[in-house]
C-alpha atoms as a PDB file:
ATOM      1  CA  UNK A   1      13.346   7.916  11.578  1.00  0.00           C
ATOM      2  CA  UNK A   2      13.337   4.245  10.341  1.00  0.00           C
ATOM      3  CA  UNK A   3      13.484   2.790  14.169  1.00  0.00           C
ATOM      4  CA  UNK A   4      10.168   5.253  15.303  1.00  0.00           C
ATOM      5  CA  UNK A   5       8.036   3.996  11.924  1.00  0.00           C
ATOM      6  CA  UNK A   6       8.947   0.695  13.500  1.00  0.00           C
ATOM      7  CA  UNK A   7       7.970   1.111  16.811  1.00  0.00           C
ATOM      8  CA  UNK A   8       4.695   2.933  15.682  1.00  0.00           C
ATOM      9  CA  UNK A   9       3.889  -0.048  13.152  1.00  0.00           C
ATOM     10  CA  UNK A  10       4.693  -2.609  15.848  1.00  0.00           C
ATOM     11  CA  UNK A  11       2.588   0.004  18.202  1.00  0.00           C
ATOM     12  CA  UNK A  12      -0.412  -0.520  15.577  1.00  0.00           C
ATOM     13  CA  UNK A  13      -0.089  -4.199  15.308  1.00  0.00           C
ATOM     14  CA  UNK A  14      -0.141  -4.335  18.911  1.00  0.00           C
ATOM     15  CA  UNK A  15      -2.820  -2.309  19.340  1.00  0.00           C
ATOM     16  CA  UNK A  16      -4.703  -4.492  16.717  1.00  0.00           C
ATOM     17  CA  UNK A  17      -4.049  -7.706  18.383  1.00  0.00           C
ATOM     18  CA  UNK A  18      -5.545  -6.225  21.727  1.00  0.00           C
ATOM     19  CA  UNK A  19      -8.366  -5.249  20.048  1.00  0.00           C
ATOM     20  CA  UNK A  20      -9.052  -8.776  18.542  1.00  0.00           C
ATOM     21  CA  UNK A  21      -7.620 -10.414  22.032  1.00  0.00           C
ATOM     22  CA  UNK A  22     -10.787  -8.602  23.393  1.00  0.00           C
ATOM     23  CA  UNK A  23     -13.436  -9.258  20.899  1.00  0.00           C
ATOM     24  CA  UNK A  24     -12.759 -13.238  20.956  1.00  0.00           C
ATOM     25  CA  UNK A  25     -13.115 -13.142  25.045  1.00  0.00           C
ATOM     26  CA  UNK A  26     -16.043 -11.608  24.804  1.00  0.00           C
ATOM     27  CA  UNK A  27     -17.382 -13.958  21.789  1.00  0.00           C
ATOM     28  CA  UNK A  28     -15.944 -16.700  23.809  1.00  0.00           C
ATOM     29  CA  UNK A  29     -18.014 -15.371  27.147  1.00  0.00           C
ATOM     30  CA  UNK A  30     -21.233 -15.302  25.322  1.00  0.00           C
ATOM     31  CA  UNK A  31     -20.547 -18.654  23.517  1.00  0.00           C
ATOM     32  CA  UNK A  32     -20.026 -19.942  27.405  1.00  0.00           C
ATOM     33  CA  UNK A  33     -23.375 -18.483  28.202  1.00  0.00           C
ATOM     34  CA  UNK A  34     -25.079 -19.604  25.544  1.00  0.00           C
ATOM     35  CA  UNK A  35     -23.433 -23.297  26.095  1.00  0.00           C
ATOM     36  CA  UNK A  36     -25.139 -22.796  30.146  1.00  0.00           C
ATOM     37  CA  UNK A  37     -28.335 -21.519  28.938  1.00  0.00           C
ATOM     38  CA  UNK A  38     -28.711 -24.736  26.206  1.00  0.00           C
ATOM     39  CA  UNK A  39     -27.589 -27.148  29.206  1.00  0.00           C
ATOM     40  CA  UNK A  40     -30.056 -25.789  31.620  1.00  0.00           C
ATOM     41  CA  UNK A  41     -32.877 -25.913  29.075  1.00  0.00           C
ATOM     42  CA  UNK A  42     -31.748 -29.495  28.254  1.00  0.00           C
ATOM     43  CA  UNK A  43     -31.636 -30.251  32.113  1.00  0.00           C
ATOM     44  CA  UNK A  44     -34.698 -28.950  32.654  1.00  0.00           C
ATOM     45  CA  UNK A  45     -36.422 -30.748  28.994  1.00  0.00           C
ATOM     46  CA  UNK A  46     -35.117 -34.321  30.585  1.00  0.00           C
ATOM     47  CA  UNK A  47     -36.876 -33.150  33.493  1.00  0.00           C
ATOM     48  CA  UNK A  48     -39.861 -32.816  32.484  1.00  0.00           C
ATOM     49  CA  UNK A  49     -39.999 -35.288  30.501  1.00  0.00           C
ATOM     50  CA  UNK A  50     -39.096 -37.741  33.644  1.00  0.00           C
ATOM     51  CA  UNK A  51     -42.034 -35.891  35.126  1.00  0.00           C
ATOM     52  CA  UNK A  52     -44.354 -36.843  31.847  1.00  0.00           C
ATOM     53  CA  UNK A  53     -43.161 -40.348  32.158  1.00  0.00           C
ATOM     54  CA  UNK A  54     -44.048 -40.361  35.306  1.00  0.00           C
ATOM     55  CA  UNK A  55     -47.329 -39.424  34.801  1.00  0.00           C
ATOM     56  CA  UNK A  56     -48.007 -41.592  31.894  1.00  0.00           C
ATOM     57  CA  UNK A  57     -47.066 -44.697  34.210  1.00  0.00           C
ATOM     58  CA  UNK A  58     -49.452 -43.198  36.376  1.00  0.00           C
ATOM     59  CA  UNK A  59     -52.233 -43.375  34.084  1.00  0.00           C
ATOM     60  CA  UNK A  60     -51.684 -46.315  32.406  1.00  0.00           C
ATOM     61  CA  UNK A  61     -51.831 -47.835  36.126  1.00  0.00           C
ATOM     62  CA  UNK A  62     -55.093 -45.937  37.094  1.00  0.00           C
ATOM     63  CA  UNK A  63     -56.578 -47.172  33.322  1.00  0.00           C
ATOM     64  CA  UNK A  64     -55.772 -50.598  34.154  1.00  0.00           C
ATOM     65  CA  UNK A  65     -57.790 -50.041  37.494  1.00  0.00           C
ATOM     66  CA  UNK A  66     -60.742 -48.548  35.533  1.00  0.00           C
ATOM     67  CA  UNK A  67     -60.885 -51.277  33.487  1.00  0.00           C
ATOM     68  CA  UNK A  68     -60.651 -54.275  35.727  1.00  0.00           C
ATOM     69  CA  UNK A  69     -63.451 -52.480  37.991  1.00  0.00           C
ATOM     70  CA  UNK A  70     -65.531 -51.998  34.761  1.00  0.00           C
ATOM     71  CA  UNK A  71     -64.933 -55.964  34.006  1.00  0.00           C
ATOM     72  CA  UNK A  72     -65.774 -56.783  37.940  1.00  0.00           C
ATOM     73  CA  UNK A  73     -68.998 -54.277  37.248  1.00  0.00           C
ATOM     74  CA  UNK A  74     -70.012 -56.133  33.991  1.00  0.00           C
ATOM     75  CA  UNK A  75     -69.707 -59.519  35.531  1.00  0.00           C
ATOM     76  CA  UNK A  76     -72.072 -58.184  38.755  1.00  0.00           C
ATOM     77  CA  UNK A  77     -74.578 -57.165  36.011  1.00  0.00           C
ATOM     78  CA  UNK A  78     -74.466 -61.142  34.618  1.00  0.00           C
ATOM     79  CA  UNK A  79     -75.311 -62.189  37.748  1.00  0.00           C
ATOM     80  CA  UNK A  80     -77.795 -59.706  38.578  1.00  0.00           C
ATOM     81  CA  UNK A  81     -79.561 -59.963  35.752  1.00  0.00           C
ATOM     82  CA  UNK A  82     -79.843 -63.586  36.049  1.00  0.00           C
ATOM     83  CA  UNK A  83     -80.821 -63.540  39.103  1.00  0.00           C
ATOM     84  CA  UNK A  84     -83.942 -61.042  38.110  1.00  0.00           C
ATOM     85  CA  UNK A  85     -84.632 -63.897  35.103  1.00  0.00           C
ATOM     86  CA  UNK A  86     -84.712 -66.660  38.013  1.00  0.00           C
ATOM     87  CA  UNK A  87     -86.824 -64.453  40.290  1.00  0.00           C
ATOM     88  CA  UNK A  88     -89.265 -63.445  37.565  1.00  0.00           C
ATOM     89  CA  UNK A  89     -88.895 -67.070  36.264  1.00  0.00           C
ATOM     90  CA  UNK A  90     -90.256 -68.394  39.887  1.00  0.00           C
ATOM     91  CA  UNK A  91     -92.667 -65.573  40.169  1.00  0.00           C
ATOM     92  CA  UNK A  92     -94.736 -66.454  36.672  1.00  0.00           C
ATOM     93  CA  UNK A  93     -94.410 -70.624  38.071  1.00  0.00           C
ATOM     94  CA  UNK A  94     -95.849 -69.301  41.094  1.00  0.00           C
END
């Protein structure tokens, strides 16, 4: 009698352990998952952000070009300008 409440409490104990043996691999699976899912969002963040450096680099390049044609375009005006004063200049002499 004493040797089959034994086996029957070492039956429930083992049952028990199998039954938390299976709810920590699954925790542990979906703690891997969620571990994949935050490294593939963090892969694909750096990513993009590469891609948004990229792109700033690009317009600070293209903005430097704007602005050097714009100084290259002022400086045109000078000259045309003053060369419309020397025109009219010789014009009113004339």
């Amino acid at each position: 009698e004493d040797i089959g409440r034994i086996i029957e409490e070492i039956n429930a104990v083992s049952s028990n352990i199998a039954s938390a043996v299976t709810q920590q691999t699954a925790a542990t699976r979906e703690i891997a998952m969620n571990i994949q899912h935050v490294s593939s969002s963090a892969a694909q963040t750096s990513d993009n952000i590469a891609l948004m450096t990229k792109d700033s680099e690009i317009s600070l390049h293209d903005s430097k070009e704007v602005l050097t044609a714009a100084g290259h375009l002022s400086d045109q005006s000078k000259k045309l300008q003053k060369e419309v004063e020397n025109f009219l200049t010789h014009l009113r002499k004339s």
